[in-house]
N, C-alpha and C. Protein backbone atom coordinates (compact mmCIF):
# COMPACT_ATOMS: atom_id res chain seq x y z
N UNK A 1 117.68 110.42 -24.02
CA UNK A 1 116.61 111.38 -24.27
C UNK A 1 115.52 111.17 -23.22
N UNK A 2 115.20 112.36 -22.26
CA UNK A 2 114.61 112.19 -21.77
C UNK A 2 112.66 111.75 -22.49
N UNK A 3 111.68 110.83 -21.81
CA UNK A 3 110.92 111.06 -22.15
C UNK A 3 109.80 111.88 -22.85
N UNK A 4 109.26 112.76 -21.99
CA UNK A 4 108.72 114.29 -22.43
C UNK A 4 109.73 114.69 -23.52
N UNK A 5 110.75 114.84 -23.65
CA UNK A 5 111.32 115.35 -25.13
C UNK A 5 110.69 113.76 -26.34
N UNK A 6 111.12 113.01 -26.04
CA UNK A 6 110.52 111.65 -26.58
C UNK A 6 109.23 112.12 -27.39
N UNK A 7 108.36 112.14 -26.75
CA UNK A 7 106.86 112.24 -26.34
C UNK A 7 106.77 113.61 -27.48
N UNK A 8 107.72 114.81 -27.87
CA UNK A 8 107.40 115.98 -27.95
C UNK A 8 107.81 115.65 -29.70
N UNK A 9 109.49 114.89 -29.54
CA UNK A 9 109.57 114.42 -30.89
C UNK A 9 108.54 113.51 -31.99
N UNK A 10 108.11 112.82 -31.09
CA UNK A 10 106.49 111.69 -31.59
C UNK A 10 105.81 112.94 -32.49
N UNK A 11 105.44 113.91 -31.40
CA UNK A 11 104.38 114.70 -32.02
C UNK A 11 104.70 115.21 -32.87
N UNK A 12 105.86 115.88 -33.06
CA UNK A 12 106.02 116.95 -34.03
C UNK A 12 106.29 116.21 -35.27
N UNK A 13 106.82 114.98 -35.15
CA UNK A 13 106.54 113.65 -36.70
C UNK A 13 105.06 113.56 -36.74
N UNK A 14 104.54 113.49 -36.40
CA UNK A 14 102.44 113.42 -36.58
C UNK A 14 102.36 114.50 -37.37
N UNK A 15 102.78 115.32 -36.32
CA UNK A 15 102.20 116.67 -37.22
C UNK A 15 102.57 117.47 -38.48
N UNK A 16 103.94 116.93 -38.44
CA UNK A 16 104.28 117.10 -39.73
C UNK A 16 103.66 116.16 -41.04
N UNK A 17 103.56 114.82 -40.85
CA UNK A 17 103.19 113.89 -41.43
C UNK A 17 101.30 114.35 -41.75
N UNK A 18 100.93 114.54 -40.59
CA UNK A 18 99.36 115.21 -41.08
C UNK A 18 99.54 116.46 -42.17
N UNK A 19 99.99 117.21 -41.69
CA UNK A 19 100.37 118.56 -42.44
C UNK A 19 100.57 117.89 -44.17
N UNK A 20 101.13 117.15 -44.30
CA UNK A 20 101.96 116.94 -45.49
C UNK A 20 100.67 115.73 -45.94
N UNK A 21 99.83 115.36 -45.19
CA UNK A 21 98.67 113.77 -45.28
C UNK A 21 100.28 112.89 -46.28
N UNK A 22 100.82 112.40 -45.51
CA UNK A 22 101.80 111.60 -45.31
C UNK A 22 101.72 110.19 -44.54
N UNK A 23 102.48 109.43 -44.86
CA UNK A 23 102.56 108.00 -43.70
C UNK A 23 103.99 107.50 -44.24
N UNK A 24 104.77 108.57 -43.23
CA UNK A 24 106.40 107.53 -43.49
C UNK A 24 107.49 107.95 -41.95
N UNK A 25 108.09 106.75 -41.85
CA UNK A 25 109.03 107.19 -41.09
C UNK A 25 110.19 107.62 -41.05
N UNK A 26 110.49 108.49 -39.97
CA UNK A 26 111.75 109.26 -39.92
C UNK A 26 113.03 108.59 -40.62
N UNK A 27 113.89 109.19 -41.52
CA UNK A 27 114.59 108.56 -42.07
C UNK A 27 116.08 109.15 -41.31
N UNK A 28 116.32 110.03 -40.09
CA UNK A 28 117.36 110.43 -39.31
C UNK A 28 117.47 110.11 -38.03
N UNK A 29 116.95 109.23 -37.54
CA UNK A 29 117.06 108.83 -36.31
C UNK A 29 117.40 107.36 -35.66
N UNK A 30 118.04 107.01 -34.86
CA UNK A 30 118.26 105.81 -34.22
C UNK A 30 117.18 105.36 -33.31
N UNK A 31 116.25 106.06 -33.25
CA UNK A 31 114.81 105.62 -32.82
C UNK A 31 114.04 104.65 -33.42
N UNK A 32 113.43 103.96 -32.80
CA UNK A 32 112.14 102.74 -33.31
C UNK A 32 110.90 103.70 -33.13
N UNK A 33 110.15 103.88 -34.10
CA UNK A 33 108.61 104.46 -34.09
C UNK A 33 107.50 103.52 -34.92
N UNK A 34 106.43 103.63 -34.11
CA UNK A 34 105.36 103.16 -34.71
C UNK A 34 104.40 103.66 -35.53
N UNK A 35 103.73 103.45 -36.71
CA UNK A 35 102.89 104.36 -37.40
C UNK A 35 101.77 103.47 -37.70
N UNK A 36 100.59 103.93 -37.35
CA UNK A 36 99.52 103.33 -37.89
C UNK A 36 98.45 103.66 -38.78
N UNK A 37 97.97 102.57 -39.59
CA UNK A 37 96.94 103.25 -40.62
C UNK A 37 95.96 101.59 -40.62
N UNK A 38 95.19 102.52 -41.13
CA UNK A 38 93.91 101.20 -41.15
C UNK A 38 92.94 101.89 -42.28
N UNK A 39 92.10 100.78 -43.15
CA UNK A 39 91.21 100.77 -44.15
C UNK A 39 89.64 101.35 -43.46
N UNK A 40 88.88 102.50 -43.72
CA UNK A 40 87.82 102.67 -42.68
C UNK A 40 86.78 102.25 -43.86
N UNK A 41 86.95 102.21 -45.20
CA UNK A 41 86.16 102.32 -46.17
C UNK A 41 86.08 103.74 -46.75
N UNK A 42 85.07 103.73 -47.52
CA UNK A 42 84.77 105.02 -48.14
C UNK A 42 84.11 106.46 -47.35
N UNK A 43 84.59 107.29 -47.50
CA UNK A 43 83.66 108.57 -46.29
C UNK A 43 82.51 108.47 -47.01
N UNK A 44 81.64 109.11 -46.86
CA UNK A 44 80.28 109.58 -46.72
C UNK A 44 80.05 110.57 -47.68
N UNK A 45 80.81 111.43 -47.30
CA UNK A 45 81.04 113.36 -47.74
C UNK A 45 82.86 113.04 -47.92
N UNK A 46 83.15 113.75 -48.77
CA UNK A 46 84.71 114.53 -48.81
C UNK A 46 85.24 114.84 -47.09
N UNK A 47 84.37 115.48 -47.02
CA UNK A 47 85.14 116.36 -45.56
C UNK A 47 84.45 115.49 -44.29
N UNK A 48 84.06 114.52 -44.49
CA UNK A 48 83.93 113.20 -43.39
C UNK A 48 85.43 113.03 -42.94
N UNK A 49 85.23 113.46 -41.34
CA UNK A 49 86.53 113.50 -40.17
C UNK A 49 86.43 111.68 -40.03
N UNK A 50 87.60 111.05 -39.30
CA UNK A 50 87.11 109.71 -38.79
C UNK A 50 88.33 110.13 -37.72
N UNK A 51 87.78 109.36 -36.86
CA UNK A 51 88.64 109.48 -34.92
C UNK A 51 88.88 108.12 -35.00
N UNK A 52 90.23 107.97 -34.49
CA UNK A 52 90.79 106.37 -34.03
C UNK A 52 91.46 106.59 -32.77
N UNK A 53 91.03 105.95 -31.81
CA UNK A 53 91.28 105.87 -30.27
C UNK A 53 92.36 105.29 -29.72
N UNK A 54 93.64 105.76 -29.34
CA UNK A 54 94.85 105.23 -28.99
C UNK A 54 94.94 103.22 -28.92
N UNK A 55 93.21 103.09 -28.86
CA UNK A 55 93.43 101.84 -28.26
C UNK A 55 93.44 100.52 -29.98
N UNK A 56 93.00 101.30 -31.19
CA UNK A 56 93.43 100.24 -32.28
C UNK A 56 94.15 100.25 -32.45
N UNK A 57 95.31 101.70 -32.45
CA UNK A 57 96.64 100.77 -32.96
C UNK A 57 97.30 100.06 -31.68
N UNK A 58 96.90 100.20 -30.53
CA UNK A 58 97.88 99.49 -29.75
C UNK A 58 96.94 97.72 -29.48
N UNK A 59 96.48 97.51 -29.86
CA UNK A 59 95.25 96.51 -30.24
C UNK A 59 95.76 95.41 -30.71
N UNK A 60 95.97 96.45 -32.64
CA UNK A 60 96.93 95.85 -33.62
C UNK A 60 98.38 95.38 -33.38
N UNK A 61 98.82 96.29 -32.70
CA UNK A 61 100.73 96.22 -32.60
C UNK A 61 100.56 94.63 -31.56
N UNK A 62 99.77 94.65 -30.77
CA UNK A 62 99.86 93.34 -29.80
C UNK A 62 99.33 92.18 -30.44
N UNK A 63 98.83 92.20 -31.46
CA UNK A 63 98.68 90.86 -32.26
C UNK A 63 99.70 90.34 -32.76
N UNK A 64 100.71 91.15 -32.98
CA UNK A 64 101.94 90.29 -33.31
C UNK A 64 103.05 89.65 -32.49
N UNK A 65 102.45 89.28 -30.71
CA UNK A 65 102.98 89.11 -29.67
C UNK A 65 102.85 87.79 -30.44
N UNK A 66 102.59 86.80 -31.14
CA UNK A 66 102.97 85.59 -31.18
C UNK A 66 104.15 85.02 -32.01
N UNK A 67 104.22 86.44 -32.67
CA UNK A 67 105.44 86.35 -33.68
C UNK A 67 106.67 86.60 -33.18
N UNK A 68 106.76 87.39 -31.75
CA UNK A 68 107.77 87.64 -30.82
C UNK A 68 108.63 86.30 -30.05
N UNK A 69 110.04 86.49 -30.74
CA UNK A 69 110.58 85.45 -29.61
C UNK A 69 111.39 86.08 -28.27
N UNK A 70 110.29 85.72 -27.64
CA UNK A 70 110.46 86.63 -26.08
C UNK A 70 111.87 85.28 -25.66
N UNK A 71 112.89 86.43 -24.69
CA UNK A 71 114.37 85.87 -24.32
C UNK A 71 115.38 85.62 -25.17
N UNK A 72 115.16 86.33 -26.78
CA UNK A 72 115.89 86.43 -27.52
C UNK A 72 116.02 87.33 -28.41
N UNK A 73 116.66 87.62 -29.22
CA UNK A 73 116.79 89.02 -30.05
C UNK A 73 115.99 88.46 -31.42
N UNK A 74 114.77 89.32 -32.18
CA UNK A 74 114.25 88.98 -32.81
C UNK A 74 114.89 88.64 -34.64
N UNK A 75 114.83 88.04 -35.33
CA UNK A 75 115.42 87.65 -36.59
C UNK A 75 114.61 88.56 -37.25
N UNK A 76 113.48 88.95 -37.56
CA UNK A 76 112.92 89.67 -38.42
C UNK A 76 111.88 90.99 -37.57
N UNK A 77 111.11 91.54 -38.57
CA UNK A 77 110.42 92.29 -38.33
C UNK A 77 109.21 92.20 -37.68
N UNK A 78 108.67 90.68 -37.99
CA UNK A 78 107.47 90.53 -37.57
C UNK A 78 106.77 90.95 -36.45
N UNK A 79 107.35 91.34 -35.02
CA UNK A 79 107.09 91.68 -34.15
C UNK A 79 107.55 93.14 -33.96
N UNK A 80 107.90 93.92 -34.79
CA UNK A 80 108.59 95.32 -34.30
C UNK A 80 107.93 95.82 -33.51
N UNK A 81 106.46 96.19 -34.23
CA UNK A 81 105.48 97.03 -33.36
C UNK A 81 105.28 96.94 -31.61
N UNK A 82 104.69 95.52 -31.51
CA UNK A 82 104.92 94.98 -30.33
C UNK A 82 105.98 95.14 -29.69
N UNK A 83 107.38 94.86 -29.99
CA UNK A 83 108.76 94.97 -29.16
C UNK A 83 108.29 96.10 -28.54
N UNK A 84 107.94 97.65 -29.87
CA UNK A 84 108.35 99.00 -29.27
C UNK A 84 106.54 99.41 -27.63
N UNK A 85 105.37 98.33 -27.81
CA UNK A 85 104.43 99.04 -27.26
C UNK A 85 104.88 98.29 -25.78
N UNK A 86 105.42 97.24 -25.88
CA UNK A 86 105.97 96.72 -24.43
C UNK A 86 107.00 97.27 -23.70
N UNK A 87 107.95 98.08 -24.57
CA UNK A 87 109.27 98.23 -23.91
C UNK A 87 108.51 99.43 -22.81
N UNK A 88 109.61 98.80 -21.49
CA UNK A 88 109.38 99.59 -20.56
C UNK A 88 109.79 101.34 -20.09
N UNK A 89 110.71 101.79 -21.45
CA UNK A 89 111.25 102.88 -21.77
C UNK A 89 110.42 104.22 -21.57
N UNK A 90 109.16 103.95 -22.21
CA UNK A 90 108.37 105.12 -22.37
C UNK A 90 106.74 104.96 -22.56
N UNK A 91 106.25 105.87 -21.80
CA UNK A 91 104.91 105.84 -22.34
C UNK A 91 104.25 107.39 -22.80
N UNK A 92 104.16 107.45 -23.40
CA UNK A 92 103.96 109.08 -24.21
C UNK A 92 102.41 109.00 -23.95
């Protein structure tokens, strides 16, 4: 798969997942995806927007670089996130 299709599939899981105020992953694909969510507290107002900047979840996903056993295939999950923000495959 080329990238840009990559990149096009990402989105259209967001947007469906917004559409639906959802947080789950694709259950048909041989793809690794990342999903992020974080606690902001309570809004303000109901209709209080909040913006998160590409750079917390990729922040978060790299904290689990210590749980990574780099030169080997990983035993658990602990590092998924990380595996997928390093691999040199794609950058959307």
């Amino acid at each position: 798969m080329l990238v840009f299709q990559l990149c096009r599939y990402a989105e259209e899981w967001a947007k469906h997942l917004a559409d639906r105020n959802a947080m789950e992953h694709r259950n048909d694909i041989d793809l690794g995806e990342n999903i992020f969510s974080c606690w902001l507290g309570k809004p303000q107002k109901a209709n209080d927007e909040v913006t998160i900047s590409g750079r917390e979840p990729v922040d978060s996903w790299y904290k689990e670089a210590p749980e990574h056993p780099f030169g080997q295939e990983p035993i658990n999950l602990r590092s998924g996130h990380f595996s997928q923000v390093t691999s040199p495959i794609l950058l959307c």
